[in-house]
N, C-alpha and C. Protein backbone atom coordinates (compact mmCIF):
# COMPACT_ATOMS: atom_id res chain seq x y z
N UNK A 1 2.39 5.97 14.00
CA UNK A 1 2.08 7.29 13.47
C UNK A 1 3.37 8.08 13.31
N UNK A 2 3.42 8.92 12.46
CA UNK A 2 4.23 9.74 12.32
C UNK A 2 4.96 10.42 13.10
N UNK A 3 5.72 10.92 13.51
CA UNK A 3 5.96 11.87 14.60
C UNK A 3 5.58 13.35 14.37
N UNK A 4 5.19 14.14 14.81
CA UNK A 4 4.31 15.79 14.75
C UNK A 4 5.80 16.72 13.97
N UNK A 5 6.73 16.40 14.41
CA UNK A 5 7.96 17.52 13.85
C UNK A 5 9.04 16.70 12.24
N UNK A 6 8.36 15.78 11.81
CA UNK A 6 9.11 14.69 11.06
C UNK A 6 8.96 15.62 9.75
N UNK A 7 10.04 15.96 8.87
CA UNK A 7 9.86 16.20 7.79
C UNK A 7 9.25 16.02 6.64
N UNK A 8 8.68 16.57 5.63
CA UNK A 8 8.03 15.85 4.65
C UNK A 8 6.58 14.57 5.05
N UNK A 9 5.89 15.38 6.22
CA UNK A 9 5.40 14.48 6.64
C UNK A 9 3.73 15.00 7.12
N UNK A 10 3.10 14.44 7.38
CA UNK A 10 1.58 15.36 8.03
C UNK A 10 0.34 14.39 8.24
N UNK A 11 -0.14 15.07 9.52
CA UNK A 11 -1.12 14.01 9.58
C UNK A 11 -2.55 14.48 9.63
N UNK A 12 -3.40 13.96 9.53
CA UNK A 12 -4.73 14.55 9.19
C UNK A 12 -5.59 14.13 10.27
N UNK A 13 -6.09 14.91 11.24
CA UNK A 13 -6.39 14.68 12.02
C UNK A 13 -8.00 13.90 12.31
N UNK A 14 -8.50 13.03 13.50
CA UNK A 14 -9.96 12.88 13.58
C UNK A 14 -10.66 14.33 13.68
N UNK A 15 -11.66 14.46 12.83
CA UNK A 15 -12.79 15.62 12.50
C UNK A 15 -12.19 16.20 11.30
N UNK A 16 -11.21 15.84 10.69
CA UNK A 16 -10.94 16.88 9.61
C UNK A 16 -10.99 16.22 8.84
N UNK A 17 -11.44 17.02 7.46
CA UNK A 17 -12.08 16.48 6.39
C UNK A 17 -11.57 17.38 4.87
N UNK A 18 -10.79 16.39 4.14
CA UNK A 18 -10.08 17.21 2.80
C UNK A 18 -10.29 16.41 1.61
N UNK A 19 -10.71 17.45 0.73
CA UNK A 19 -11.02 16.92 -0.87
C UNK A 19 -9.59 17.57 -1.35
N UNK A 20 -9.61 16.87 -2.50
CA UNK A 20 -8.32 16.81 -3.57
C UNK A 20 -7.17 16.06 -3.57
N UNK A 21 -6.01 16.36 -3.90
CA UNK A 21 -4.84 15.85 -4.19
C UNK A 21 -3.89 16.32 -3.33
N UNK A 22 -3.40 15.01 -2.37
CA UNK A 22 -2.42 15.46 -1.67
C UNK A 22 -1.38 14.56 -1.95
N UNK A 23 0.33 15.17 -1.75
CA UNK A 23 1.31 14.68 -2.53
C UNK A 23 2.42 14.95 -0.87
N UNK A 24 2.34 13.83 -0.72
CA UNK A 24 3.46 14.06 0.52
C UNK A 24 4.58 13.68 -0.02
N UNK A 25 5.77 13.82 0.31
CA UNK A 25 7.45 13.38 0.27
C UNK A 25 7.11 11.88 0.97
N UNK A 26 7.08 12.17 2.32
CA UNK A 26 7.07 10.77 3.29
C UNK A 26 6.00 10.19 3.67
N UNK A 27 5.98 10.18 4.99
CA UNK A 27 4.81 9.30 5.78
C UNK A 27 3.41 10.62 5.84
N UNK A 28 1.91 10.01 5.30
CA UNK A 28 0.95 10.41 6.00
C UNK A 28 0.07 10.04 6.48
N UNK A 29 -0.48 10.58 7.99
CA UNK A 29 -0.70 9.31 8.76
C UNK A 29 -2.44 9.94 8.33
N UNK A 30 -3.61 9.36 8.41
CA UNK A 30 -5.04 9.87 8.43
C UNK A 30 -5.76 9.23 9.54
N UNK A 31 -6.29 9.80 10.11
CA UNK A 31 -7.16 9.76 11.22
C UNK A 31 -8.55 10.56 11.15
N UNK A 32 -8.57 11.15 10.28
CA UNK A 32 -9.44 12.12 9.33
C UNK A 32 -10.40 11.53 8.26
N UNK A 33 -10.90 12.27 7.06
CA UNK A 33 -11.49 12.16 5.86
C UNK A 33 -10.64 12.65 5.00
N UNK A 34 -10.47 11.64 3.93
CA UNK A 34 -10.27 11.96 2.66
C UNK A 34 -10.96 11.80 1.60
N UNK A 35 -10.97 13.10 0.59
CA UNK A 35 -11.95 12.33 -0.84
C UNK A 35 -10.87 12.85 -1.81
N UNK A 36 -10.11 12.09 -2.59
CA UNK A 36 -9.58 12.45 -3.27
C UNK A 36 -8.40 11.59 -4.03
N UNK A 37 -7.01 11.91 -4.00
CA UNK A 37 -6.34 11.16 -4.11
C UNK A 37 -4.89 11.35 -3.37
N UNK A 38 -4.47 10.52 -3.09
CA UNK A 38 -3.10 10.35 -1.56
C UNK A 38 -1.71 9.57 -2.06
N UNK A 39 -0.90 10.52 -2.84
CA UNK A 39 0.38 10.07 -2.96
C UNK A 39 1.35 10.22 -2.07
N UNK A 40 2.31 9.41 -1.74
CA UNK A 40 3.25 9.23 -0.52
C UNK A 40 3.94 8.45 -0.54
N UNK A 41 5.30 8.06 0.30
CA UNK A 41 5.96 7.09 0.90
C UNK A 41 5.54 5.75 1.46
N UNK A 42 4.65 6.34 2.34
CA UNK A 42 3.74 5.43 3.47
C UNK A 42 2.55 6.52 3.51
N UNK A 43 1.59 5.13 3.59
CA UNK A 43 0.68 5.80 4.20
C UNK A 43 -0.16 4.96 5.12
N UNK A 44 -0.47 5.43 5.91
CA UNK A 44 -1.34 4.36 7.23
C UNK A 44 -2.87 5.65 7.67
N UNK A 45 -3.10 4.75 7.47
CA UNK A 45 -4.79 5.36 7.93
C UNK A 45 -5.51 4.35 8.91
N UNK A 46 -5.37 5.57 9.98
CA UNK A 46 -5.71 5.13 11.58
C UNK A 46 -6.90 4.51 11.28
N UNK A 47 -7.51 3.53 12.55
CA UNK A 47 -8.91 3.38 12.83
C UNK A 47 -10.31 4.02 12.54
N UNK A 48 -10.18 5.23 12.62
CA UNK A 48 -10.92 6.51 12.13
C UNK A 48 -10.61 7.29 10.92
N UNK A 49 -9.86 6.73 10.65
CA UNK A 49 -9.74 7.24 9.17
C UNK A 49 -10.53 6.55 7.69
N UNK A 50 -10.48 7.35 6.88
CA UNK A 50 -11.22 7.27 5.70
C UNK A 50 -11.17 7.53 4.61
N UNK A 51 -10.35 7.31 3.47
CA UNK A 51 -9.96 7.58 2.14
C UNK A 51 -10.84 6.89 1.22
N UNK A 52 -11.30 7.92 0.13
CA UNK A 52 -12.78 7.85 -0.78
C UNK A 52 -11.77 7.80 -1.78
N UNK A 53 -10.90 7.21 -2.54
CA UNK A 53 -10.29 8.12 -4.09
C UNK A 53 -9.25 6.96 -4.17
N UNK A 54 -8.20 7.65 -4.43
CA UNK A 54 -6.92 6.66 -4.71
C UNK A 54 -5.64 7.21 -4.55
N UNK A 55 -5.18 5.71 -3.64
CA UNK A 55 -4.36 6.00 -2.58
C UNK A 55 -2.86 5.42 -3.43
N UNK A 56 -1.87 5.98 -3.43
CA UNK A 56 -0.76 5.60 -4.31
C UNK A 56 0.39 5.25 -3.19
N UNK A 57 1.00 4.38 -2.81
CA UNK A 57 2.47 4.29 -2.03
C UNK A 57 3.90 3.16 -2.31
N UNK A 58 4.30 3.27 -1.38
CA UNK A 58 5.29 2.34 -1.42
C UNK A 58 4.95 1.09 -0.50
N UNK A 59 4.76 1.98 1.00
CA UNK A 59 3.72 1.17 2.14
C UNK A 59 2.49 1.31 2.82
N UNK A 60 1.70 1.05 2.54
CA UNK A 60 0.40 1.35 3.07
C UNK A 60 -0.19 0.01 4.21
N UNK A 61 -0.54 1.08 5.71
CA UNK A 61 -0.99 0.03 6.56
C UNK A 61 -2.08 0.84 6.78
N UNK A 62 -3.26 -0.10 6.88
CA UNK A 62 -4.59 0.06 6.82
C UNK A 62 -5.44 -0.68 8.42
N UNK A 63 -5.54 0.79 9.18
CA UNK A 63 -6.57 0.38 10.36
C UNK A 63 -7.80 0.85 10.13
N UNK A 64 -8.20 1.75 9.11
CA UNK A 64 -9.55 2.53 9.08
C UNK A 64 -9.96 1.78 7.66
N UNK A 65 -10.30 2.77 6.41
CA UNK A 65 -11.23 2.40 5.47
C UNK A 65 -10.38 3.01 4.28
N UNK A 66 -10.63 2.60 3.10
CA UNK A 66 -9.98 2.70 1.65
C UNK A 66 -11.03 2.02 0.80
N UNK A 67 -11.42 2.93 -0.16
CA UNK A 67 -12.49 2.80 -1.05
C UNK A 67 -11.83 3.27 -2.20
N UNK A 68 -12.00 2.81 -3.56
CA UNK A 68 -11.96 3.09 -4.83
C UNK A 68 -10.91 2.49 -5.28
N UNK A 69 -9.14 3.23 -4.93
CA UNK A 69 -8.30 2.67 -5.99
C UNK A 69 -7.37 2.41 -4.55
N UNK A 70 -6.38 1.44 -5.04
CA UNK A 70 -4.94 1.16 -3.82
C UNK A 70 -4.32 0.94 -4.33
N UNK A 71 -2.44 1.52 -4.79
CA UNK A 71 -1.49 1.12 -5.14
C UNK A 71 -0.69 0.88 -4.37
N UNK A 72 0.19 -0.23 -3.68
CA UNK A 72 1.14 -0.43 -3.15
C UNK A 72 2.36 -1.08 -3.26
N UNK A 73 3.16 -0.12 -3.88
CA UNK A 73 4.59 -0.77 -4.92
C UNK A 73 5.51 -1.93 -4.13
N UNK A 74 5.21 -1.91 -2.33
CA UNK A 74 6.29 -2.64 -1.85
C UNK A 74 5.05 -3.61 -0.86
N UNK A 75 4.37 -2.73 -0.05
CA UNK A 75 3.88 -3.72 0.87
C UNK A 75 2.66 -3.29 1.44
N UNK A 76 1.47 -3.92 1.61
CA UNK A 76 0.19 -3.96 1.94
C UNK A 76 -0.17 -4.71 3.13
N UNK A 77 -0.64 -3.70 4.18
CA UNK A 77 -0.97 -4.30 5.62
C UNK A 77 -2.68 -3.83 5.83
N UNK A 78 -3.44 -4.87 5.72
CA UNK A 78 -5.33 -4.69 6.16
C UNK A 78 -5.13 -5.35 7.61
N UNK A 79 -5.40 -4.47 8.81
CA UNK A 79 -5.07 -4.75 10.04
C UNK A 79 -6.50 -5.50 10.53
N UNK A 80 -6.47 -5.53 11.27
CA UNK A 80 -8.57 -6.52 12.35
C UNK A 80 -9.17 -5.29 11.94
N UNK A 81 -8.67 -4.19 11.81
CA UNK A 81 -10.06 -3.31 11.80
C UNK A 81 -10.23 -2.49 10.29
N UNK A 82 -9.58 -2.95 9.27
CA UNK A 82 -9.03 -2.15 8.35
C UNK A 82 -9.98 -3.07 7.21
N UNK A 83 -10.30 -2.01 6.39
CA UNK A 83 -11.15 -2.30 5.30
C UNK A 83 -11.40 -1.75 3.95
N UNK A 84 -11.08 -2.45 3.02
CA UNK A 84 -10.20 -2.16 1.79
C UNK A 84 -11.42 -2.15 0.61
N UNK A 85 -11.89 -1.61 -0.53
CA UNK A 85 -12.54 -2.03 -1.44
C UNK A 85 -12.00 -1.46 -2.56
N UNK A 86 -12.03 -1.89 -3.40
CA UNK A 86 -12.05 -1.37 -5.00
C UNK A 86 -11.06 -2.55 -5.74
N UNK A 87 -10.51 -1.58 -6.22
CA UNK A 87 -9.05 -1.78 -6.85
C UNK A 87 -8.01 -1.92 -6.47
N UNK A 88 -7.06 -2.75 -6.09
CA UNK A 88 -6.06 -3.37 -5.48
C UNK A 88 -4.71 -3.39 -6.04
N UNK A 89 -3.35 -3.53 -6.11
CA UNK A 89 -2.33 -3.32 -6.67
C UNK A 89 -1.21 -3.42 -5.61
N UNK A 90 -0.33 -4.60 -5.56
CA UNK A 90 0.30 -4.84 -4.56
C UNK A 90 1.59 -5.99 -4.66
N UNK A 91 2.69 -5.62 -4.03
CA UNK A 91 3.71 -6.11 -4.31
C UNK A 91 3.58 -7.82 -2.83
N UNK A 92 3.64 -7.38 -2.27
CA UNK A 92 3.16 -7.97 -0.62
C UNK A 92 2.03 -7.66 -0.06
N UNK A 93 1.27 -8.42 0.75
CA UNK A 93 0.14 -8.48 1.55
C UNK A 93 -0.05 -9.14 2.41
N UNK A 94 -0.21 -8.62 3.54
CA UNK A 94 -0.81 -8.91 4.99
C UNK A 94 -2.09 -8.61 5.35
N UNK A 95 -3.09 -9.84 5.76
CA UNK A 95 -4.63 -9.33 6.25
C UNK A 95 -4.23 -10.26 7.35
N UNK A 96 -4.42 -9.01 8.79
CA UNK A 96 -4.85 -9.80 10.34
C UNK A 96 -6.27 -10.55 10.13
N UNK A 97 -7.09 -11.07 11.13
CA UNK A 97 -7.68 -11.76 11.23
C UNK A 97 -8.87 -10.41 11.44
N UNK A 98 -10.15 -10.54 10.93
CA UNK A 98 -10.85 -9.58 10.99
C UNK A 98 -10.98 -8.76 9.78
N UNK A 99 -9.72 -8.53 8.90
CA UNK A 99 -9.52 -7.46 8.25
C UNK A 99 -10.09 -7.50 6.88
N UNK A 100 -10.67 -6.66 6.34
CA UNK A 100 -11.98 -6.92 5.12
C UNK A 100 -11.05 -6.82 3.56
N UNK A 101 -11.25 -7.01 2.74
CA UNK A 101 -10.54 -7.03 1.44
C UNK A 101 -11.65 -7.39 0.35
N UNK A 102 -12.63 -6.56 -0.56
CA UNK A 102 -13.53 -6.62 -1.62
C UNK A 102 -12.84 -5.83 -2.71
N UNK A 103 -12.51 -6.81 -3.76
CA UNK A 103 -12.60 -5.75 -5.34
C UNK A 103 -11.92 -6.96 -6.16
N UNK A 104 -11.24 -6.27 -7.02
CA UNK A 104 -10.05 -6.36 -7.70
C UNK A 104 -8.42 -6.37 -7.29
N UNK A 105 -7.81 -7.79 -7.31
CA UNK A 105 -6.71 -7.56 -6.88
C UNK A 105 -5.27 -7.53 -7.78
N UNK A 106 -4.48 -7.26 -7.78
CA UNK A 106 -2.97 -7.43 -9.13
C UNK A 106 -2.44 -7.60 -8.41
N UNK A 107 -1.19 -8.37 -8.80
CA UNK A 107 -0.17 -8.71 -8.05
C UNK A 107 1.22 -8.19 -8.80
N UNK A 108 1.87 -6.91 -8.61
CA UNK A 108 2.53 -6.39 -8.85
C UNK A 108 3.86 -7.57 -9.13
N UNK A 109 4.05 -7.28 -10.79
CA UNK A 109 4.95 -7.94 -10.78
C UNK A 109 6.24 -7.41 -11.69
């Protein structure tokens, strides 16, 4: 996770819940709800986390849930508990053992 004082950075906490477009500089970590769409550096979405929309990065590690769209220009991590659907887009990929993956996949080339 992020660190709480890290620049360009924010995390969304468990119980909180945000529609629209969020555009971070760096890392955002979710532990929260999202419906919308999630541009960033990195993005990792905790165990409890939940993104409805489309998620745009460089690195994205996945312990919670991702539904609709996933771009990941450098590297893609679906952890044992992490669960992916839609649309896929990915330079690298890692699935632990457990970890769910349904849709459409590209292989960024």
């Amino acid at each position: 996770m992020a660190e709480a004082n890290q620049q360009g950075s924010i995390h969304i906490g468990e119980g909180v819940s945000v529609t629209g477009s969020l555009v971070v500089p760096d890392i955002i970590s979710i532990s929260g709800r999202v419906e919308g769409s999630v541009t960033a550096r990195q993005v990792i979405v905790e165990a409890t986390g939940n993104v409805q929309g489309k998620v745009q990065a460089e690195l994205v590690d996945v312990k919670g849930t991702i539904s609709e769209y996933l771009a990941a220009s450098k590297s893609l991590i679906i952890r044992s508990t992490g669960d992916v659907k839609g649309t896929v887009h990915y330079s690298e990929i890692e699935i632990e053992k457990g970890g769910q993956l349904q849709g459409d996949l590209y292989l960024n080339t």
